[in-house]
N, C-alpha and C. Protein backbone atom coordinates (compact mmCIF):
# COMPACT_ATOMS: atom_id res chain seq x y z
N UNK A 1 28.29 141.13 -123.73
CA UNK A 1 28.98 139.87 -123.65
C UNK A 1 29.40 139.57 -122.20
N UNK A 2 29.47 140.42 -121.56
CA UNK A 2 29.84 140.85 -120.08
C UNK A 2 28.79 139.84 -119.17
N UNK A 3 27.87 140.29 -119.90
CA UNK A 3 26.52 139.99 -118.66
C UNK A 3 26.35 138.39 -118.85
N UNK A 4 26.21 138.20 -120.11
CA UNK A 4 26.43 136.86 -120.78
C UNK A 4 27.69 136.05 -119.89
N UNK A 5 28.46 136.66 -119.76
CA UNK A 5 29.67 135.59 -118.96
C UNK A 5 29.17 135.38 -117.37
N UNK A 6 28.75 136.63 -116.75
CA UNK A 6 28.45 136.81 -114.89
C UNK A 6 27.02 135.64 -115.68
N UNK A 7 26.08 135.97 -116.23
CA UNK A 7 25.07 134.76 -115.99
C UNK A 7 25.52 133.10 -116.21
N UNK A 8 26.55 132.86 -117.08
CA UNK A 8 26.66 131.73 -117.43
C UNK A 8 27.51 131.14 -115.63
N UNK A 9 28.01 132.38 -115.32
CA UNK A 9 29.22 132.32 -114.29
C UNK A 9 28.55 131.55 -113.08
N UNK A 10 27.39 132.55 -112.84
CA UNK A 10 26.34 132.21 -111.31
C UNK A 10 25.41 130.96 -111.77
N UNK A 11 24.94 130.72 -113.08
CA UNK A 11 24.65 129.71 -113.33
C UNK A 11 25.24 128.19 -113.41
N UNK A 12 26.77 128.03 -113.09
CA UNK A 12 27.41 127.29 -113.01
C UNK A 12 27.63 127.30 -111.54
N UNK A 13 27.93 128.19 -110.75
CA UNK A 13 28.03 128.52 -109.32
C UNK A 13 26.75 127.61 -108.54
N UNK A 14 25.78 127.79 -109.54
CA UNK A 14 24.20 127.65 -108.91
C UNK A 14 24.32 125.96 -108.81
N UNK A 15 24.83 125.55 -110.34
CA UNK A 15 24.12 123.62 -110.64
C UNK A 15 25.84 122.90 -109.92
N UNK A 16 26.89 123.79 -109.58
CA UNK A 16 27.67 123.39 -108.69
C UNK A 16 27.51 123.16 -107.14
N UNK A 17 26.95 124.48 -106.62
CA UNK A 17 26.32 123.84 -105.26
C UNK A 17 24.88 122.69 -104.98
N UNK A 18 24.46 122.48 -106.04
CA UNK A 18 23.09 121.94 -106.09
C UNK A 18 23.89 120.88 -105.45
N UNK A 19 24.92 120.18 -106.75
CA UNK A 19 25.31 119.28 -107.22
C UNK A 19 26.09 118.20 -105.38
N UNK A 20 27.06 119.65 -105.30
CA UNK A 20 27.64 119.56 -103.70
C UNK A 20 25.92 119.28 -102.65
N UNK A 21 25.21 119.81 -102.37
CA UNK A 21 24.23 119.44 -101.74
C UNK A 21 23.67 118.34 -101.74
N UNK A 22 23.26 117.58 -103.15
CA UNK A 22 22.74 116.56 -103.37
C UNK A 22 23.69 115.37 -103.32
N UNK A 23 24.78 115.79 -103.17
CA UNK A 23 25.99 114.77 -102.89
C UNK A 23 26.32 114.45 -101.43
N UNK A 24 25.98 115.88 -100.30
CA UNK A 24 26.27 115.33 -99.29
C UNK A 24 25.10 114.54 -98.71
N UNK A 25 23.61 115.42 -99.17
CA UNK A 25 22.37 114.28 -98.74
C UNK A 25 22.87 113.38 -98.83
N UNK A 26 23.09 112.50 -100.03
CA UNK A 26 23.38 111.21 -100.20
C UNK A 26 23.97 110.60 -99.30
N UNK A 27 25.18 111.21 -98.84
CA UNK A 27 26.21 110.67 -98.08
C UNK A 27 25.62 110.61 -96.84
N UNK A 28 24.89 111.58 -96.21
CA UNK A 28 24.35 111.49 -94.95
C UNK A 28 23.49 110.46 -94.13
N UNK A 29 22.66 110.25 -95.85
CA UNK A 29 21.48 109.09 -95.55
C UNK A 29 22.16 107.77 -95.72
N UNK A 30 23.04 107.36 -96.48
CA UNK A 30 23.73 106.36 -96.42
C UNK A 30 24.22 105.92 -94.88
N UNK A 31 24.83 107.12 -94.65
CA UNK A 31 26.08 107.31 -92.97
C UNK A 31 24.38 106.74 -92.31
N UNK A 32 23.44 107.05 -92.53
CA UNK A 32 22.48 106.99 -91.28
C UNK A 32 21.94 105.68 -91.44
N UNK A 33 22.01 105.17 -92.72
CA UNK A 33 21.20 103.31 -92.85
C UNK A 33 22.61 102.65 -92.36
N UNK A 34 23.70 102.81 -92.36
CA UNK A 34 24.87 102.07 -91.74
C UNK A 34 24.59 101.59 -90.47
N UNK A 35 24.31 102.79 -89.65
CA UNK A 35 24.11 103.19 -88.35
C UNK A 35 22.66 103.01 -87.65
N UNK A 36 21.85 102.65 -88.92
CA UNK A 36 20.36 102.63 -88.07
C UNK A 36 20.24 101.56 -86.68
N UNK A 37 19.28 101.95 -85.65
CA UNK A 37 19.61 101.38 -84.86
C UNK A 37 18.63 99.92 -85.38
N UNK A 38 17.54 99.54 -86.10
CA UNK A 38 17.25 98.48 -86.76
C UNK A 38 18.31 97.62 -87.06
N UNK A 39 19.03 97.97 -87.35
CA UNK A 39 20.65 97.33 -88.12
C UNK A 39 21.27 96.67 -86.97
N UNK A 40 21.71 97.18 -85.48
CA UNK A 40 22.55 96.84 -84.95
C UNK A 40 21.83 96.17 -83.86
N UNK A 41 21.73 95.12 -83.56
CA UNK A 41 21.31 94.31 -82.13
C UNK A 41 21.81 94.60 -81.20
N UNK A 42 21.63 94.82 -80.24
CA UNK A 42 22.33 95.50 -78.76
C UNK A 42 22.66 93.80 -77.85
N UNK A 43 23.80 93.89 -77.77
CA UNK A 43 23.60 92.03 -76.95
C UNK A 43 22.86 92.09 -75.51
N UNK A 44 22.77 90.88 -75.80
CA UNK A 44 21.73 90.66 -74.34
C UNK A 44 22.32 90.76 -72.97
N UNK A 45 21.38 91.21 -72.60
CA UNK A 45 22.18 91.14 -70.88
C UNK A 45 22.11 90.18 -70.29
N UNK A 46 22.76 89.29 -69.57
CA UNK A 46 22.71 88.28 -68.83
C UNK A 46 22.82 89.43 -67.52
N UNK A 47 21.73 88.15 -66.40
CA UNK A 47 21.18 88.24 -64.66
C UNK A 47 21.84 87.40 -64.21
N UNK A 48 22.34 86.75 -63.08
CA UNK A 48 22.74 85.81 -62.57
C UNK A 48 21.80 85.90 -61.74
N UNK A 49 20.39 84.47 -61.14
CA UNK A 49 19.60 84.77 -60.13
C UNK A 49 19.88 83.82 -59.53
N UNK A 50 19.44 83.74 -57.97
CA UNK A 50 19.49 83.34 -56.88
C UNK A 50 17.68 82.27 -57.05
N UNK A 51 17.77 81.01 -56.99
CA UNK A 51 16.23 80.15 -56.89
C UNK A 51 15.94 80.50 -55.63
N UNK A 52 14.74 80.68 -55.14
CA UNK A 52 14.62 79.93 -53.42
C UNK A 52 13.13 79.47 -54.02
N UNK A 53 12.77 78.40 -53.10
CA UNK A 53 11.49 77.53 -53.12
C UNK A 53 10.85 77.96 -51.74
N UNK A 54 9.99 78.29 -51.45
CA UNK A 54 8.58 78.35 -50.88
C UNK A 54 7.47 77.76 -50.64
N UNK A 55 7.10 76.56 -50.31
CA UNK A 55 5.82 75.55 -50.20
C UNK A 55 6.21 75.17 -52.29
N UNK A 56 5.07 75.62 -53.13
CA UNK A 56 5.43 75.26 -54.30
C UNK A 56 5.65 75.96 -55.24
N UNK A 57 5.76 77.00 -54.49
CA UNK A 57 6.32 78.25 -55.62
C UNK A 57 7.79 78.32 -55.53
N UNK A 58 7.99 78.92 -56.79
CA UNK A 58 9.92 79.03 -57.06
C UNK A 58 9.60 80.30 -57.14
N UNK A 59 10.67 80.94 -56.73
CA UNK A 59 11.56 82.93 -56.87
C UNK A 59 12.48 83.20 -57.69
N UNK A 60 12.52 83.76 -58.12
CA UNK A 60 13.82 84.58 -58.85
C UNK A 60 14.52 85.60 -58.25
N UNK A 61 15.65 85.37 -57.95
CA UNK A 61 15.99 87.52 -57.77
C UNK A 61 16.99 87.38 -57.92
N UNK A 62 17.57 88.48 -58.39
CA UNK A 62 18.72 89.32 -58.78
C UNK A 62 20.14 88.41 -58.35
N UNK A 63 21.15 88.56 -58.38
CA UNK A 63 21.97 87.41 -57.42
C UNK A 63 22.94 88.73 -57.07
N UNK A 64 22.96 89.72 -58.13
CA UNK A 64 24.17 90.88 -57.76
C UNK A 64 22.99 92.09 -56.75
N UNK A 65 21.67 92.45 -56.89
CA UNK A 65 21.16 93.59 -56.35
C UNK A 65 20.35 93.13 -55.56
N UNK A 66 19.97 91.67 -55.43
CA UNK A 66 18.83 91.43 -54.29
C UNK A 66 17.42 91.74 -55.25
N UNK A 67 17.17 92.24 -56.05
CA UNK A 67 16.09 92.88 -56.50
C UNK A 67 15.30 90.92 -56.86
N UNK A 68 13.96 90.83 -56.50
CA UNK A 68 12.85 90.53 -56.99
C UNK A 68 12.51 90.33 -58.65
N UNK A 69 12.39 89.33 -59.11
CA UNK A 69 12.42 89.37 -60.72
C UNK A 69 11.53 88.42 -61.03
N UNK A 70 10.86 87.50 -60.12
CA UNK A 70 9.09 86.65 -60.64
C UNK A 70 9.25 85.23 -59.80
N UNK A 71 8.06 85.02 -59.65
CA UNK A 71 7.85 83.54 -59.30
C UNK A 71 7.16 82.70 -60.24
N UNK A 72 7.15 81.44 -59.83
CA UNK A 72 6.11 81.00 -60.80
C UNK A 72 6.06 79.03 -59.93
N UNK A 73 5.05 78.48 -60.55
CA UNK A 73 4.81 76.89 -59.75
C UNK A 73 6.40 75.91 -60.28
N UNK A 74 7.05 76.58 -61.31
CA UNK A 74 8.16 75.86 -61.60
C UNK A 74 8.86 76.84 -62.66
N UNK A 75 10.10 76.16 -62.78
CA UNK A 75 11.48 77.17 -63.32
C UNK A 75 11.23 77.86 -64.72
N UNK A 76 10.57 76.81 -65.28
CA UNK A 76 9.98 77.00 -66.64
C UNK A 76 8.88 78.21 -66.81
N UNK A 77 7.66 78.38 -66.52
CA UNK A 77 6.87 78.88 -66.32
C UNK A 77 7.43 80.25 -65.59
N UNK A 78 8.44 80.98 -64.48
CA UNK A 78 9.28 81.38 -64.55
C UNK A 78 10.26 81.89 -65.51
N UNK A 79 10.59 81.27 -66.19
CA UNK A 79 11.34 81.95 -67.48
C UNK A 79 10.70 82.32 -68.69
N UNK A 80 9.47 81.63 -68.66
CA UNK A 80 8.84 82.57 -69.77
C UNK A 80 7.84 83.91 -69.76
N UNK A 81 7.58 83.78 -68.20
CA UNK A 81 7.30 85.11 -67.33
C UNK A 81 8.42 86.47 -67.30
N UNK A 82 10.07 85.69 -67.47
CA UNK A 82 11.19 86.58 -67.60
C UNK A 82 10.85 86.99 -68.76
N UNK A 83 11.13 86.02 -70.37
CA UNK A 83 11.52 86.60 -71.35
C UNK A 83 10.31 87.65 -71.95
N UNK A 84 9.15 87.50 -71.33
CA UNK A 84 8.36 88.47 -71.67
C UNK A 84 8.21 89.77 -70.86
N UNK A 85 8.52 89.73 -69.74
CA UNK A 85 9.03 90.87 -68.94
C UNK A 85 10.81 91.82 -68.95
N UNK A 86 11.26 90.93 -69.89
CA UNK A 86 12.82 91.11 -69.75
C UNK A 86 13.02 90.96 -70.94
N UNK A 87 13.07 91.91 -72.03
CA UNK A 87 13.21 91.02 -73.49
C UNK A 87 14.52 91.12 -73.42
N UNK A 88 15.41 90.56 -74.69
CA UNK A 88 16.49 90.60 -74.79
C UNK A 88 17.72 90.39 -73.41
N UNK A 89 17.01 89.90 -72.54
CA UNK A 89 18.17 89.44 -71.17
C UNK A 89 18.07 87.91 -71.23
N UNK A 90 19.01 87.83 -70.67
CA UNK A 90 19.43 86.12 -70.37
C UNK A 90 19.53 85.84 -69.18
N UNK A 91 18.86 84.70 -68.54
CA UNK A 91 18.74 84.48 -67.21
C UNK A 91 19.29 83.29 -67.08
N UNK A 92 20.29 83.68 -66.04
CA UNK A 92 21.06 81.76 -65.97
C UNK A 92 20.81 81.75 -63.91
N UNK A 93 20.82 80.25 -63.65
CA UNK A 93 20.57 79.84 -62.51
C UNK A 93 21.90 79.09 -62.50
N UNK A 94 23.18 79.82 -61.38
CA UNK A 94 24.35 79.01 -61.05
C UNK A 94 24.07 77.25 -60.41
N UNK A 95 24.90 76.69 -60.55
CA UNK A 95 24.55 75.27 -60.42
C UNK A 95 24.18 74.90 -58.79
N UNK A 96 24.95 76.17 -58.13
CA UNK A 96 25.29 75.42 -56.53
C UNK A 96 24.12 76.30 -55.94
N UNK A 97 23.21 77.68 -56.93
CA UNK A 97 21.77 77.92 -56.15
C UNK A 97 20.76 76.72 -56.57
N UNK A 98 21.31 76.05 -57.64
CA UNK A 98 20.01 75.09 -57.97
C UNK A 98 20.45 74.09 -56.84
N UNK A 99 21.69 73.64 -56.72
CA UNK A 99 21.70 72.69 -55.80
C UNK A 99 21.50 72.94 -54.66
N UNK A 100 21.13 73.92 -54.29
CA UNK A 100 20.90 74.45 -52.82
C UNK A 100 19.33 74.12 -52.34
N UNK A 101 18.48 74.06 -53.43
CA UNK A 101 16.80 74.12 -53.07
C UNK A 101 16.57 72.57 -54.09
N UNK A 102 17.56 71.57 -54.20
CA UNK A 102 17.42 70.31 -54.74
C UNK A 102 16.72 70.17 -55.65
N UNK A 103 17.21 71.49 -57.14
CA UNK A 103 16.66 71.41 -58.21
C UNK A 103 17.94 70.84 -59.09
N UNK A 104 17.53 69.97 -60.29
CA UNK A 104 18.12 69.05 -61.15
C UNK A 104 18.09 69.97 -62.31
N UNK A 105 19.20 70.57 -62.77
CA UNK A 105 18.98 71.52 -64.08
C UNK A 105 19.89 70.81 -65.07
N UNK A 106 19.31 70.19 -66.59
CA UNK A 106 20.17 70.07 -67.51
C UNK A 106 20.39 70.65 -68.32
N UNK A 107 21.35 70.57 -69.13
CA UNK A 107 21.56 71.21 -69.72
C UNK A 107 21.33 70.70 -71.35
């Protein structure tokens, strides 16, 4: 009757830790779809750039590092040269560099 109790004993021991195991999986994979990085959008970075004009090409660069960031025959053509080189950034042109190279930006 002895042996009968230690088996029923470790057999309960056994479908108790299963039970604890399959409970924390759960919890883990849950904690990890909360957190997936699919889930969370990272916000965009905004550039502040500097225009300069050149015969008929326009520039971009950096306005805080100086750095180089595209040209193109106009502002437009230019920014879609950014958003495919730059995903997820935002590029704004301050009003007084546009007014500096007598570009008209609306808004």
């Amino acid at each position: 009757m002895e042996i009968l109790n230690t088996i029923v004993s470790v057999i309960g021991w056994i479908v108790l830790f299963h039970f604890c195991f399959i409970v924390i999986t759960v919890l883990k994979q849950r904690n990890n779809d909360l957190y997936s990085p699919e889930f969370i959008q990272p916000a965009p970075k905004e550039i502040k750039v500097e225009i300069t004009k050149d015969g008929n090409q326009f520039y971009f660069w950096n306005q805080e590092s100086g750095v180089f960031i595209a040209q193109g025959k106009d502002v437009e053509e230019i920014f879609d040269k950014c958003s495919k080189s730059y995903p997820n950034t935002k590029f704004y042109i301050p009003k007084e560099a546009a007014e500096k190279i007598g570009l008209n930006l609306t808004v």
